[in-house]
N, C-alpha and C. Protein backbone atom coordinates (compact mmCIF):
# COMPACT_ATOMS: atom_id res chain seq x y z
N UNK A 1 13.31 -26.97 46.29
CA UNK A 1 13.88 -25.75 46.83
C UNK A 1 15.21 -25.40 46.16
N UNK A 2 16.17 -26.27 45.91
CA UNK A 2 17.32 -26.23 45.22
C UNK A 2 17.41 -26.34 43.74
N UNK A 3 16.47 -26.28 43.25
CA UNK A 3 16.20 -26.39 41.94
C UNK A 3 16.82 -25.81 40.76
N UNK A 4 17.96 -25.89 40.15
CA UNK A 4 18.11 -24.57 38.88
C UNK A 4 17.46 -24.61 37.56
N UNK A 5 16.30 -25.81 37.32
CA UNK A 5 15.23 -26.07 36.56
C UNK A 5 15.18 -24.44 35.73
N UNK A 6 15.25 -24.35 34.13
CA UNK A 6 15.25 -23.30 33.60
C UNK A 6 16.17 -22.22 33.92
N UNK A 7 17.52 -22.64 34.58
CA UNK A 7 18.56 -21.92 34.63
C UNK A 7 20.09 -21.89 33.83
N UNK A 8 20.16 -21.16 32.82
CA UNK A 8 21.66 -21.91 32.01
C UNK A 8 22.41 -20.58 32.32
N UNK A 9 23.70 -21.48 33.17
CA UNK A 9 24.77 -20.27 32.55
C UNK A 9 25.50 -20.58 31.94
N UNK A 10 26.43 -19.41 31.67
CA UNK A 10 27.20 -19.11 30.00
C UNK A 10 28.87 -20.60 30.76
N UNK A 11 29.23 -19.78 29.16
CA UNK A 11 30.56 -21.22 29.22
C UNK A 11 31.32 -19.99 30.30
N UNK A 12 32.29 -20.89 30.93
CA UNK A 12 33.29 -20.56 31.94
C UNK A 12 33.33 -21.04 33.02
N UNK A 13 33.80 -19.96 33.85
CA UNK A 13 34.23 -20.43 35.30
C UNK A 13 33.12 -20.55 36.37
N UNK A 14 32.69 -21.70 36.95
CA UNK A 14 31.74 -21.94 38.16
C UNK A 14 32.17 -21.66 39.31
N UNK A 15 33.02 -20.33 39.41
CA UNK A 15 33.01 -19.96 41.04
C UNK A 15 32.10 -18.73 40.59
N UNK A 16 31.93 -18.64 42.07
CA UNK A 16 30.72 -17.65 42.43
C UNK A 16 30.91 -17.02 44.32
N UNK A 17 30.79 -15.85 43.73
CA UNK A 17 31.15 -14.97 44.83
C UNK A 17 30.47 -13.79 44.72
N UNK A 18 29.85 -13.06 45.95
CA UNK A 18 29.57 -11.83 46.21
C UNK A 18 29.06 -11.49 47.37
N UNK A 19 29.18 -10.02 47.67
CA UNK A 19 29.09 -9.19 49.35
C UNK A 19 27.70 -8.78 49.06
N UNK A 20 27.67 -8.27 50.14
CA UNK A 20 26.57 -7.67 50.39
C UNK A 20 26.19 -7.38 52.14
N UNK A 21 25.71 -6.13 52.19
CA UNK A 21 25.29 -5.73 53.50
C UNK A 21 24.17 -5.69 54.06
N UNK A 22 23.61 -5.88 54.90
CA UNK A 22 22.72 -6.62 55.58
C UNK A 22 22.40 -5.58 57.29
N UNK A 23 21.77 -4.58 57.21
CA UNK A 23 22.00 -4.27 58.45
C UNK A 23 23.37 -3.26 58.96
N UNK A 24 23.61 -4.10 59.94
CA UNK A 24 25.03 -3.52 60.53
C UNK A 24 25.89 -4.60 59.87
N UNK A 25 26.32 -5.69 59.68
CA UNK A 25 26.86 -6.59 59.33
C UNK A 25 27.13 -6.68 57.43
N UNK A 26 28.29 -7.15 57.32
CA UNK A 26 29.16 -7.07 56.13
C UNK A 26 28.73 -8.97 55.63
N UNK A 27 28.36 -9.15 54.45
CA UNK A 27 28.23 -10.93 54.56
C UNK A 27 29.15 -11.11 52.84
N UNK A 28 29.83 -11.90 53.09
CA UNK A 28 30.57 -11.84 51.67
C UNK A 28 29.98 -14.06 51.18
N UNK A 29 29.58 -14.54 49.96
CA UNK A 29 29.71 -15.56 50.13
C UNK A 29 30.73 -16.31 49.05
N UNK A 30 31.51 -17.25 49.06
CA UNK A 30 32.17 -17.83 48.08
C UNK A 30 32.13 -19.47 47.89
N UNK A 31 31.87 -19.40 46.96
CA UNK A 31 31.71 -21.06 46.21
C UNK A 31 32.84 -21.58 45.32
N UNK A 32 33.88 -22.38 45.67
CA UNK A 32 34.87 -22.61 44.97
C UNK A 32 35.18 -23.71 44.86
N UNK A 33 33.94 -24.77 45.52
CA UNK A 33 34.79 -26.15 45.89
C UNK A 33 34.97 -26.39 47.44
N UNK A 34 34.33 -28.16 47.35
CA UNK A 34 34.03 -28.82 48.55
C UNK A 34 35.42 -29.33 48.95
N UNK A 35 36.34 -29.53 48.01
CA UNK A 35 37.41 -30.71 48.81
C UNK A 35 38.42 -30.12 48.96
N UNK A 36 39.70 -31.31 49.09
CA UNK A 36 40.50 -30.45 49.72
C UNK A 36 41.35 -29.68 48.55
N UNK A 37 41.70 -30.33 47.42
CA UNK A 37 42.55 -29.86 46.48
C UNK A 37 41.96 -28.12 46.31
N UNK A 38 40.11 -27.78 46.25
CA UNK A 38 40.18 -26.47 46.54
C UNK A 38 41.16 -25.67 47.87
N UNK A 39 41.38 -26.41 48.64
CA UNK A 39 41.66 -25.19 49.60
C UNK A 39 43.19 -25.42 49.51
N UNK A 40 43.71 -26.58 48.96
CA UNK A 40 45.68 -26.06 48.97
C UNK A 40 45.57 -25.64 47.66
N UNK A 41 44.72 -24.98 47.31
CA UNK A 41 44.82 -24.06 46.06
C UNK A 41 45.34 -22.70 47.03
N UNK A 42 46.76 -21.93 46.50
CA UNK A 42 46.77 -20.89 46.88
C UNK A 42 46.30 -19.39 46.88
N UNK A 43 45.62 -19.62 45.85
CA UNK A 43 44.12 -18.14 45.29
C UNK A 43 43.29 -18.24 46.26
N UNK A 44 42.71 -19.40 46.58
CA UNK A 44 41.56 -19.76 47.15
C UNK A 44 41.54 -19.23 48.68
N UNK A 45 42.85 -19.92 49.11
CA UNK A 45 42.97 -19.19 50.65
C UNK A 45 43.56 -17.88 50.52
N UNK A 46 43.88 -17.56 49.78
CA UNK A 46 44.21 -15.77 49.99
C UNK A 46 43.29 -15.18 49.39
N UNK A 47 42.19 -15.61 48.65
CA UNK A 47 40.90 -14.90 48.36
C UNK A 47 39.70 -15.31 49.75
N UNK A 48 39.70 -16.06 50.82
CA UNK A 48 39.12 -16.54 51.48
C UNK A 48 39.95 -15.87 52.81
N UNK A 49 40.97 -15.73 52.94
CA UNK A 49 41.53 -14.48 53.49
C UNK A 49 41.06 -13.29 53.64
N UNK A 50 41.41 -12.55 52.25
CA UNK A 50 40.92 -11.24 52.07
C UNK A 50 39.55 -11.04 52.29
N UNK A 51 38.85 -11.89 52.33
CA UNK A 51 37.18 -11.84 52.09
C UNK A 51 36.89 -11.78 53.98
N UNK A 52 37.47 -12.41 54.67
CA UNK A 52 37.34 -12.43 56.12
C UNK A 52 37.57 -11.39 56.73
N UNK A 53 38.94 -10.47 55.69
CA UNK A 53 39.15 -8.96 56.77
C UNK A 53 38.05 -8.09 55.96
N UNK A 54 37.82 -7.97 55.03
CA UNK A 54 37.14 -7.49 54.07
C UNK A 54 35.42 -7.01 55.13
N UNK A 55 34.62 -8.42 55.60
CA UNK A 55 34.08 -8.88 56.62
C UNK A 55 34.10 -8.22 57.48
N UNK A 56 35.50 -7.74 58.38
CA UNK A 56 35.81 -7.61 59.86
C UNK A 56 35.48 -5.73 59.65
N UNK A 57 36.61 -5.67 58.64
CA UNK A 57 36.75 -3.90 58.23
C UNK A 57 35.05 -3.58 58.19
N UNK A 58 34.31 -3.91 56.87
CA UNK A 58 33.40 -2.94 56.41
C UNK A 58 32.11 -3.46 57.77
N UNK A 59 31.99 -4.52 58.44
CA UNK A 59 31.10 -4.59 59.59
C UNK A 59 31.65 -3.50 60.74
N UNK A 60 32.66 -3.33 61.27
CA UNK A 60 33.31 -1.83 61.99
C UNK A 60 33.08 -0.88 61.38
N UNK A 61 32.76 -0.28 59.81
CA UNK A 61 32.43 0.76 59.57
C UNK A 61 30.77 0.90 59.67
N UNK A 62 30.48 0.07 58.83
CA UNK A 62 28.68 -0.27 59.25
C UNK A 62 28.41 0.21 60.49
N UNK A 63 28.55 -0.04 61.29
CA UNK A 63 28.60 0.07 62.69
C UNK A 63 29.30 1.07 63.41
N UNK A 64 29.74 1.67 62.84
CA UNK A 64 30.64 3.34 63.33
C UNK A 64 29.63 3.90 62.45
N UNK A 65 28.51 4.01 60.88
CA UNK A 65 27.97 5.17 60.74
C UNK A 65 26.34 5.23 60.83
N UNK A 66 26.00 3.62 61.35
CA UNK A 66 24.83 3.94 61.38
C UNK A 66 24.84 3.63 63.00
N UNK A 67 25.52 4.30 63.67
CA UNK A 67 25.60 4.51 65.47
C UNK A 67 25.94 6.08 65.47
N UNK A 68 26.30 6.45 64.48
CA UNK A 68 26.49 8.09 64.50
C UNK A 68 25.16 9.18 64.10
């Protein structure tokens, strides 16, 4: 099921992030790292921040235009 068998990506950076809407609901996901040195990274929590109001905002609009 987890397989990336026949999957290469290019040289760089292995974070991975993206939104997407779903319904009424806003779903953003981010992959940056299991431990802790990711999270007293200070990008990380102010990108993991922004991504939560990001979340809060566009699920209240979702939901203000498909109720109208």
């Amino acid at each position: 099921m987890n397989s990336n068998e026949g999957w290469e990506h290019p040289n760089g950076s292995n974070l991975v992030g993206w939104t997407k809407s779903y319904k009424k609901s806003a779903i953003t996901y981010l992959q940056f790292g299991d431990g802790v040195k990711s999270y007293e990274n200070k990008n990380v929590r102010m990108l993991l921040k922004r991504s939560i109001n990001w979340v809060v905002e566009e699920t209240k609009e979702l939901k203000k235009v498909k109720n109208d």
